[in-house]
N, C-alpha and C. Protein backbone atom coordinates (compact mmCIF):
# COMPACT_ATOMS: atom_id res chain seq x y z
N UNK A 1 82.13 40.50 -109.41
CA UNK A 1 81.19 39.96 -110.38
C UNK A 1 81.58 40.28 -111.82
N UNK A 2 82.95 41.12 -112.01
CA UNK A 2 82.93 41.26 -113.31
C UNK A 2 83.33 40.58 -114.29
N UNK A 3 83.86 39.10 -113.80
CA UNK A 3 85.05 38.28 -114.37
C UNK A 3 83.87 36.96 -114.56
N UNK A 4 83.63 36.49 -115.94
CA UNK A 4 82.92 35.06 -116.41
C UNK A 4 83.18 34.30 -115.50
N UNK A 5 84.35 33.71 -115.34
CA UNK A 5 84.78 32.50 -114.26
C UNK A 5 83.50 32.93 -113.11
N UNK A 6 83.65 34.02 -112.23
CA UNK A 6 83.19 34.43 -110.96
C UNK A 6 81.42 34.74 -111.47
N UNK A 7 81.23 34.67 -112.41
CA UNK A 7 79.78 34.77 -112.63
C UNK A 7 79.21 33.59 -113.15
N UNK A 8 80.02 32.66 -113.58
CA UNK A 8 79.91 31.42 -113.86
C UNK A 8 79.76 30.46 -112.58
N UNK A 9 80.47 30.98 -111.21
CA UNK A 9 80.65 30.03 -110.02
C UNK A 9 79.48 30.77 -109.60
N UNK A 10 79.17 31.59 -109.59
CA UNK A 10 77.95 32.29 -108.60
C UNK A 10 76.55 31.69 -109.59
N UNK A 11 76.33 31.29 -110.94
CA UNK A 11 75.43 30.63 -111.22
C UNK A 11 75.47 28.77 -110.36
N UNK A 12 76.68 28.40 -110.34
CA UNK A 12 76.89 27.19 -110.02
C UNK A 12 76.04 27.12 -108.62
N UNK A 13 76.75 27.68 -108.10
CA UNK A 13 76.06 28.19 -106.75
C UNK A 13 74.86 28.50 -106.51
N UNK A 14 74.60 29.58 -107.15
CA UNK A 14 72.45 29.76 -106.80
C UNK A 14 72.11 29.68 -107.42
N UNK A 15 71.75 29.35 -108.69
CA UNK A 15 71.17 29.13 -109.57
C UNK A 15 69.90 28.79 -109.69
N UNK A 16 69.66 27.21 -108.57
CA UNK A 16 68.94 26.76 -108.39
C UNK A 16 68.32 26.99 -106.52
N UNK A 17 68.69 27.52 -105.64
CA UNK A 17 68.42 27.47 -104.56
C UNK A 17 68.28 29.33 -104.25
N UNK A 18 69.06 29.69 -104.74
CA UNK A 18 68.76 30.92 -104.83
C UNK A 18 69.35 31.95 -103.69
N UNK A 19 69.78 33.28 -103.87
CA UNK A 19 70.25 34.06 -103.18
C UNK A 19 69.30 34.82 -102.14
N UNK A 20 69.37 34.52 -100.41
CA UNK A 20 68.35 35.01 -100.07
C UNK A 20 68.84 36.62 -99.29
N UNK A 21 69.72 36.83 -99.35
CA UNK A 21 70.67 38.22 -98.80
C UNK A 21 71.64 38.31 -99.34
N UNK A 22 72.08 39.50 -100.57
CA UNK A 22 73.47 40.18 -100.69
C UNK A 22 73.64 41.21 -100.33
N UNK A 23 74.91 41.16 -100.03
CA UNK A 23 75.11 42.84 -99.33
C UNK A 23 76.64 43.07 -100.37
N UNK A 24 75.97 44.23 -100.95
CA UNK A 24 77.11 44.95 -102.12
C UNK A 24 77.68 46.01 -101.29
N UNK A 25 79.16 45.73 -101.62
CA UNK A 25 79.95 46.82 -101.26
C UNK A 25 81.08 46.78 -101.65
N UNK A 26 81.47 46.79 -103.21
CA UNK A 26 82.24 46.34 -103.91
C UNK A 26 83.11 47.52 -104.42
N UNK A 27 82.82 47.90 -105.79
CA UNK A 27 83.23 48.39 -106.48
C UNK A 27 81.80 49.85 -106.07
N UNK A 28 82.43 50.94 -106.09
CA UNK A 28 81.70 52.04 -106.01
C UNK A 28 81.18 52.79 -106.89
N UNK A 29 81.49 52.41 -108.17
CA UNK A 29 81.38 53.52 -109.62
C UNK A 29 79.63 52.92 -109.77
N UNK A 30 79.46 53.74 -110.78
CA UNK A 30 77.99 53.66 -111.41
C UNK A 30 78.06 51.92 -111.75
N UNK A 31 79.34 51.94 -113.10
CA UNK A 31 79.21 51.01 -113.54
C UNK A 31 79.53 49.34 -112.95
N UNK A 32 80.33 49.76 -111.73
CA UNK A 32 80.57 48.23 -110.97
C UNK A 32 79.22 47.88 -110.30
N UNK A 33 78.33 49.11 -109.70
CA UNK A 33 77.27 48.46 -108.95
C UNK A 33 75.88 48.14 -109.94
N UNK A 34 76.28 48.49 -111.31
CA UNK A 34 75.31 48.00 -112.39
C UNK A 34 75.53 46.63 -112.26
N UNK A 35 76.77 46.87 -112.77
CA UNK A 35 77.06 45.26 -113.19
C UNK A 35 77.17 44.20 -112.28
N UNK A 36 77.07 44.37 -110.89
CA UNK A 36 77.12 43.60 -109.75
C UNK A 36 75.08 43.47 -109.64
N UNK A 37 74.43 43.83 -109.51
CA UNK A 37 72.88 44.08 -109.82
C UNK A 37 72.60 43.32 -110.59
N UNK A 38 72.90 43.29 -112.02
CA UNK A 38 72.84 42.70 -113.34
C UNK A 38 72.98 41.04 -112.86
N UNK A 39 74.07 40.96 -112.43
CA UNK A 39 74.82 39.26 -111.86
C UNK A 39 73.80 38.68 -110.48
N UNK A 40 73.66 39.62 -109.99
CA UNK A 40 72.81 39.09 -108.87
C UNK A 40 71.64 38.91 -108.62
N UNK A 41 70.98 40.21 -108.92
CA UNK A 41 69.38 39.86 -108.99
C UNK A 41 68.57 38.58 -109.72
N UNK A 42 69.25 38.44 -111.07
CA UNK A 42 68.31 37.22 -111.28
C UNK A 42 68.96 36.24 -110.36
N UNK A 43 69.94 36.09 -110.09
CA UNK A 43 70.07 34.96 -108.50
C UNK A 43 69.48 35.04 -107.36
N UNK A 44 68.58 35.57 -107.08
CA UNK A 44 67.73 36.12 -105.95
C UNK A 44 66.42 35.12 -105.63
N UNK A 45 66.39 34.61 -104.58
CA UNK A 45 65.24 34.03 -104.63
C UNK A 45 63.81 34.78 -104.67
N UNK A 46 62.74 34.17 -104.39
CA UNK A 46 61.79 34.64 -104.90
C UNK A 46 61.65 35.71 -104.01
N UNK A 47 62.02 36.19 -102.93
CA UNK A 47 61.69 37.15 -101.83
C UNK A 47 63.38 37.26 -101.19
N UNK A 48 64.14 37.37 -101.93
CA UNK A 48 65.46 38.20 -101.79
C UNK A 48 65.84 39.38 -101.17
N UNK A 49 66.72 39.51 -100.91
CA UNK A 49 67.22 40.93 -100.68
C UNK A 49 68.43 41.36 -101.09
N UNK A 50 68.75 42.61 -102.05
CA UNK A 50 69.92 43.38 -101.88
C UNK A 50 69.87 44.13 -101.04
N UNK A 51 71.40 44.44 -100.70
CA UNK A 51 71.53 45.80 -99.53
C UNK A 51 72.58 46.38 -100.33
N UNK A 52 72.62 47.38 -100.57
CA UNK A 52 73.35 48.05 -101.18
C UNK A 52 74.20 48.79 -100.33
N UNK A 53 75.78 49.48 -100.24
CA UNK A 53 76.57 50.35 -99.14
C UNK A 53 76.95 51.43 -99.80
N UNK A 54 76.93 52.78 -99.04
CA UNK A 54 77.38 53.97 -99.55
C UNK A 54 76.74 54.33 -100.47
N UNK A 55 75.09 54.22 -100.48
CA UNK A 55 74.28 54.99 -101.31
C UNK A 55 74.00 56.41 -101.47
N UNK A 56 74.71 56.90 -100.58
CA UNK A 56 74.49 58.15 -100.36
C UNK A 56 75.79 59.60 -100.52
N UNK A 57 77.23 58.08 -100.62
CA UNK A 57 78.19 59.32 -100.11
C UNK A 57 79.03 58.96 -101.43
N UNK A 58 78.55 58.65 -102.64
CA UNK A 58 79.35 58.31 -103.82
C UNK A 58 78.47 58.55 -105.19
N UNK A 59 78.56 59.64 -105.95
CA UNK A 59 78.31 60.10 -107.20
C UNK A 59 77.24 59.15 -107.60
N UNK A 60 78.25 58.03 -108.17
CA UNK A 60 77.41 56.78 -109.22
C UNK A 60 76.75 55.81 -108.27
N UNK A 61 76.64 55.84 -106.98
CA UNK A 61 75.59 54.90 -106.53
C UNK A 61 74.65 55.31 -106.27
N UNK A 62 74.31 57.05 -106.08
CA UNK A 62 73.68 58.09 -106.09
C UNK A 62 72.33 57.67 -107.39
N UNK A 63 73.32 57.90 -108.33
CA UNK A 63 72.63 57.66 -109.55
C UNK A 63 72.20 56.56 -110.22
N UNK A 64 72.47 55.34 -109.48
CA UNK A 64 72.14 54.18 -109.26
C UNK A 64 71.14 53.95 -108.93
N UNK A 65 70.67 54.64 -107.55
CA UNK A 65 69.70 54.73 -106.53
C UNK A 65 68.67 55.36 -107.30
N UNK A 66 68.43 56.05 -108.27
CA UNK A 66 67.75 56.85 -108.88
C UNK A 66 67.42 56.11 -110.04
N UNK A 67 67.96 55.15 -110.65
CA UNK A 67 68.05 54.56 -111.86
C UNK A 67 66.84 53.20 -111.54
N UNK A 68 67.36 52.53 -110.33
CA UNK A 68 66.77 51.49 -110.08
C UNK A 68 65.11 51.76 -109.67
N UNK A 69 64.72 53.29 -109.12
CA UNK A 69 63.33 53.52 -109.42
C UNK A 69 63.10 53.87 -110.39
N UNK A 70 64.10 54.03 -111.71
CA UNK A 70 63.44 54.27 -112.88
C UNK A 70 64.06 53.57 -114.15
N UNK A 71 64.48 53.80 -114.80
CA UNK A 71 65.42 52.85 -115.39
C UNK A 71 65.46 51.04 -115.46
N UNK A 72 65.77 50.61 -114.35
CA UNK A 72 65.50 49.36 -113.97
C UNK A 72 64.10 48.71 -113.59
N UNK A 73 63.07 49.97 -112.74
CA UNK A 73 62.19 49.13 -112.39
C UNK A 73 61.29 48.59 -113.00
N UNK A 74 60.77 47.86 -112.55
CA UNK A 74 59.85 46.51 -113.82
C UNK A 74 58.81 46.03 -112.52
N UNK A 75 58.51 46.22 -111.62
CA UNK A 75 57.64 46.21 -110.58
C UNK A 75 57.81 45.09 -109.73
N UNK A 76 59.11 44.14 -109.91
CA UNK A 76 59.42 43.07 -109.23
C UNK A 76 59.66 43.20 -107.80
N UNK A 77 60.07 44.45 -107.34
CA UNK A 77 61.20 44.51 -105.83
C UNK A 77 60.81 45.87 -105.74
N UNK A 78 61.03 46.16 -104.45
CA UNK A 78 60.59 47.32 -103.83
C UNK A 78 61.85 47.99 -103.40
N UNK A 79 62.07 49.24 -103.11
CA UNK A 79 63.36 49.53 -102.71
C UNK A 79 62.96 50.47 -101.75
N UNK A 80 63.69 50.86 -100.69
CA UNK A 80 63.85 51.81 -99.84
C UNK A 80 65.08 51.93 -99.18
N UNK A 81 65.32 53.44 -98.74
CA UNK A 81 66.88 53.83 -98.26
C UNK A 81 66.95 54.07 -96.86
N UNK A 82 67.76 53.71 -95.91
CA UNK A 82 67.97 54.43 -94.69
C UNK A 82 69.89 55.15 -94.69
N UNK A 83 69.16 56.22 -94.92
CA UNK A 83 70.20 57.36 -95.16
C UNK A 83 71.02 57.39 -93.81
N UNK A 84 71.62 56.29 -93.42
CA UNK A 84 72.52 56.98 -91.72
C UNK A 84 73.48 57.64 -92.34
N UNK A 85 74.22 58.29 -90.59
CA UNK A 85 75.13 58.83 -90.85
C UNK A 85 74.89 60.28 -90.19
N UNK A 86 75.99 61.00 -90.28
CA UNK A 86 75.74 62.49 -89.66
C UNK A 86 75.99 63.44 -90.51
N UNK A 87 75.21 64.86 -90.26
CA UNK A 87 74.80 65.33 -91.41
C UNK A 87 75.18 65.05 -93.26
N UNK A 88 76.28 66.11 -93.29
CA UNK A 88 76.89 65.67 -94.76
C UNK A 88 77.46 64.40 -94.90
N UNK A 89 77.87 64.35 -93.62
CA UNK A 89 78.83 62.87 -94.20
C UNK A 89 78.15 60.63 -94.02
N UNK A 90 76.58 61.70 -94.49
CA UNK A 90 75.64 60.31 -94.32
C UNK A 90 76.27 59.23 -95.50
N UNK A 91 76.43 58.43 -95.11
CA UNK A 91 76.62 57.11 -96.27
C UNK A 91 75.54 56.31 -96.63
N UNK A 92 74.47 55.37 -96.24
CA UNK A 92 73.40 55.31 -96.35
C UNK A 92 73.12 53.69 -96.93
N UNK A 93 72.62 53.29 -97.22
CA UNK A 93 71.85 51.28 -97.37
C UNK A 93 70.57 52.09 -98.32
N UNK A 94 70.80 51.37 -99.56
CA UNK A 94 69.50 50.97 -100.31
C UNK A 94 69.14 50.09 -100.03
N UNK A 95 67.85 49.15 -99.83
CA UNK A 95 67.37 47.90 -99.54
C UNK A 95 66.39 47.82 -101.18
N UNK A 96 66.68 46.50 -101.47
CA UNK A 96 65.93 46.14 -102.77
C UNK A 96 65.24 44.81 -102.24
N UNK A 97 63.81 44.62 -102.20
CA UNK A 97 63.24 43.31 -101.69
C UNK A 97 62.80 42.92 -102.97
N UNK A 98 62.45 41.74 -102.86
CA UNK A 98 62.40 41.29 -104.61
C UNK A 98 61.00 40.69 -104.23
N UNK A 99 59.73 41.02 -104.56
CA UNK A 99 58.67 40.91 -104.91
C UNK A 99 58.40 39.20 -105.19
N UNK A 100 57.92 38.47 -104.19
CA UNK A 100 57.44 36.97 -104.75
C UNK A 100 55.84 37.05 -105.37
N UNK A 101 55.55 37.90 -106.44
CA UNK A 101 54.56 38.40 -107.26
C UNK A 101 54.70 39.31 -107.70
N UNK A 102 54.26 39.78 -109.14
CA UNK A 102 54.38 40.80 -109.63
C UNK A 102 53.24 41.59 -109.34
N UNK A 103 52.21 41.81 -108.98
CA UNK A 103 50.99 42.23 -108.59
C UNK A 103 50.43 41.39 -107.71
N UNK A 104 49.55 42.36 -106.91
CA UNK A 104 49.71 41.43 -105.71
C UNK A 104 48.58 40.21 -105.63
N UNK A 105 46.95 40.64 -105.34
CA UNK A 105 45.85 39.71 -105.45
C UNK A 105 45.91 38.71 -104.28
N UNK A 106 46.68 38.78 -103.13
CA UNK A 106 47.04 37.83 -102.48
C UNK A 106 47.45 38.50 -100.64
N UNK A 107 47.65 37.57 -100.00
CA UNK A 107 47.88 37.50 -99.07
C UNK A 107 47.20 38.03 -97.62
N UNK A 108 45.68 38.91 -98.40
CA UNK A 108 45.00 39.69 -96.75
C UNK A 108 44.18 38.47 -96.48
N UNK A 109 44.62 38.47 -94.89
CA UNK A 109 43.88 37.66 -94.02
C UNK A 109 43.33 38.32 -92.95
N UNK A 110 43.53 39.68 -92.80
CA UNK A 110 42.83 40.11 -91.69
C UNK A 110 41.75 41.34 -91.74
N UNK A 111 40.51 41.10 -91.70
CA UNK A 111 39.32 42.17 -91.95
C UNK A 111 38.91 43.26 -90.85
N UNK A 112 39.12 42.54 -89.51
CA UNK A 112 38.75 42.91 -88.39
C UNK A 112 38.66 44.22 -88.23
N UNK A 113 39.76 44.88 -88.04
CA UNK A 113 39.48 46.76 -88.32
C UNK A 113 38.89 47.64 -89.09
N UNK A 114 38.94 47.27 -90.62
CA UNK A 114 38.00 47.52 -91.31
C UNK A 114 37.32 46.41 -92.14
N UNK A 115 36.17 46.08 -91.23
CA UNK A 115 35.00 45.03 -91.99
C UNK A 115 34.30 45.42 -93.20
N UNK A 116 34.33 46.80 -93.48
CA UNK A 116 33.34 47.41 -94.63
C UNK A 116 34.04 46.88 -95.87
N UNK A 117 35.87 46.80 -95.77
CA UNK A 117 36.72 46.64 -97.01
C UNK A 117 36.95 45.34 -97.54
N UNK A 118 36.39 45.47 -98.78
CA UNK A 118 36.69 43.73 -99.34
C UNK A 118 37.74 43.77 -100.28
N UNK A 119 38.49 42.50 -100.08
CA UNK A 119 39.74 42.36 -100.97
C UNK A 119 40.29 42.38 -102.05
N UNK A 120 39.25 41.86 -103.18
CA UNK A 120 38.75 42.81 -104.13
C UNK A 120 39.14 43.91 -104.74
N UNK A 121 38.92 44.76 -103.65
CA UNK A 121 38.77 46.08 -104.28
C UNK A 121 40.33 46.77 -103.42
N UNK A 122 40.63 46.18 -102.62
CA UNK A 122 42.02 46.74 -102.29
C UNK A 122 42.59 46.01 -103.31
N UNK A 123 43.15 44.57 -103.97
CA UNK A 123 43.94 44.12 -104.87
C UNK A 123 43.64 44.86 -105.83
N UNK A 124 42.35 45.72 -106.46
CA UNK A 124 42.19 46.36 -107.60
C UNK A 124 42.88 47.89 -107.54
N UNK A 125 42.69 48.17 -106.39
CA UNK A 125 42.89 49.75 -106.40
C UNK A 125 44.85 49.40 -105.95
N UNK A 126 45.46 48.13 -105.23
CA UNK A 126 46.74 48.23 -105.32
C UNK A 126 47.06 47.93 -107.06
N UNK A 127 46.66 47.31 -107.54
CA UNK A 127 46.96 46.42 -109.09
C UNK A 127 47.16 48.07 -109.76
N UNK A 128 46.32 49.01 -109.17
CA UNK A 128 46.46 49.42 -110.94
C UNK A 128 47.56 50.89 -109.66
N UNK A 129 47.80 51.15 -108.49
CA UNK A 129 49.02 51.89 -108.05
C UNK A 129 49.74 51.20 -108.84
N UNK A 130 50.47 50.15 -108.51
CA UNK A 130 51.51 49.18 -109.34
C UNK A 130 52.05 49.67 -110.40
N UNK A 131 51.05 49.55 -111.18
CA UNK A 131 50.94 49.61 -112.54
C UNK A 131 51.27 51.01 -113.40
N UNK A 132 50.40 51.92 -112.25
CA UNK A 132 50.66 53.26 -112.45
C UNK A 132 51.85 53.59 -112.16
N UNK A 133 52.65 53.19 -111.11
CA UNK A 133 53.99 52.91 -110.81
C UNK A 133 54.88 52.98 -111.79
N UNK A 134 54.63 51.78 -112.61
CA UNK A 134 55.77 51.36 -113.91
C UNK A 134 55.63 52.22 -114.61
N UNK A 135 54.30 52.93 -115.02
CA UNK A 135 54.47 53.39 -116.30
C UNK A 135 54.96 54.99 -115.67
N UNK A 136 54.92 55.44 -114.54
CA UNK A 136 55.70 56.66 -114.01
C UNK A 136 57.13 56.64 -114.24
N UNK A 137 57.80 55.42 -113.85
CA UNK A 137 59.18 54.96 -113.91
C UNK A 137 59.68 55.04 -115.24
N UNK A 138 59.13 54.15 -116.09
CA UNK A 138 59.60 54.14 -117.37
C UNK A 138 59.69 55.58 -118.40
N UNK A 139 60.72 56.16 -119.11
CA UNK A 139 61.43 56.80 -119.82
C UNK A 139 60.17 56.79 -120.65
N UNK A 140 59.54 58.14 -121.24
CA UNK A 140 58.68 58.41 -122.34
C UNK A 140 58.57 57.77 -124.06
N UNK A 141 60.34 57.57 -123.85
CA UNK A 141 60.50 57.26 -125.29
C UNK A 141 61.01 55.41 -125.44
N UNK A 142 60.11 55.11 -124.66
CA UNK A 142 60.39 53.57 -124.52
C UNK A 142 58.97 52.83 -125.00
């Protein structure tokens, strides 16, 4: 992804239809899997996925992994890690799902287990986790 031409064909390409699975396993430094992130995510469809490789057994994707809950996040995509591997020598998958809403307000259809809870008040009490979310993430001096 670091070369115009190759970021120029990958707009050609999804631009409009959109990326619904990448799996990075490119360049290993901090700065290749920035800049591979950078190129891809806005190509992501509305409910995308990155998978990220060797989150676990390389310095800068380490710090990557750490960046993207803070640094990067903006409340679009959710991330979680499954650390495989055996003891020290775990390598590990970040998963980044890309949020088709930025807050949620949407989608409960089922009351049955708890009838007392109205939706309402779960979209209110998730809206402002969310929210509380970002502003945890984000750097003090921003």
């Amino acid at each position: 992804t670091r070369t115009e031409e190759f970021r120029q064909k990958m707009n050609e390409l999804y631009s409009k239809k959109g990326i619904d699975l990448a799996f990075i396993d490119a360049c290993h430094s901090y700065d290749g899997v920035l800049n591979d992130f950078k190129v891809v995510y806005p190509l992501l469809s509305r409910t995308g996925i990155i998978v990220f490789h060797d989150t676990y057994s390389h310095v800068g994707l380490r710090k990557f992994n750490i960046d993207l809950r803070t640094k990067y996040y903006d409340g679009t995509f959710d991330v979680f890690e499954l650390p495989f591997g055996k003891a020290k020598k775990r390598t590990g998958l970040t998963i980044l799902v890309k949020r088709s809403y930025m807050l949620t307000n949407t989608g409960i259809i089922n009351f049955e287990h708890d009838p007392d809870m109205k939706a309402e008040e779960i979209y209110e009490y998730e809206n402002k986790f969310l929210l509380d979310e970002i502003k945890r993430s984000k750097p003090e001096n921003e």
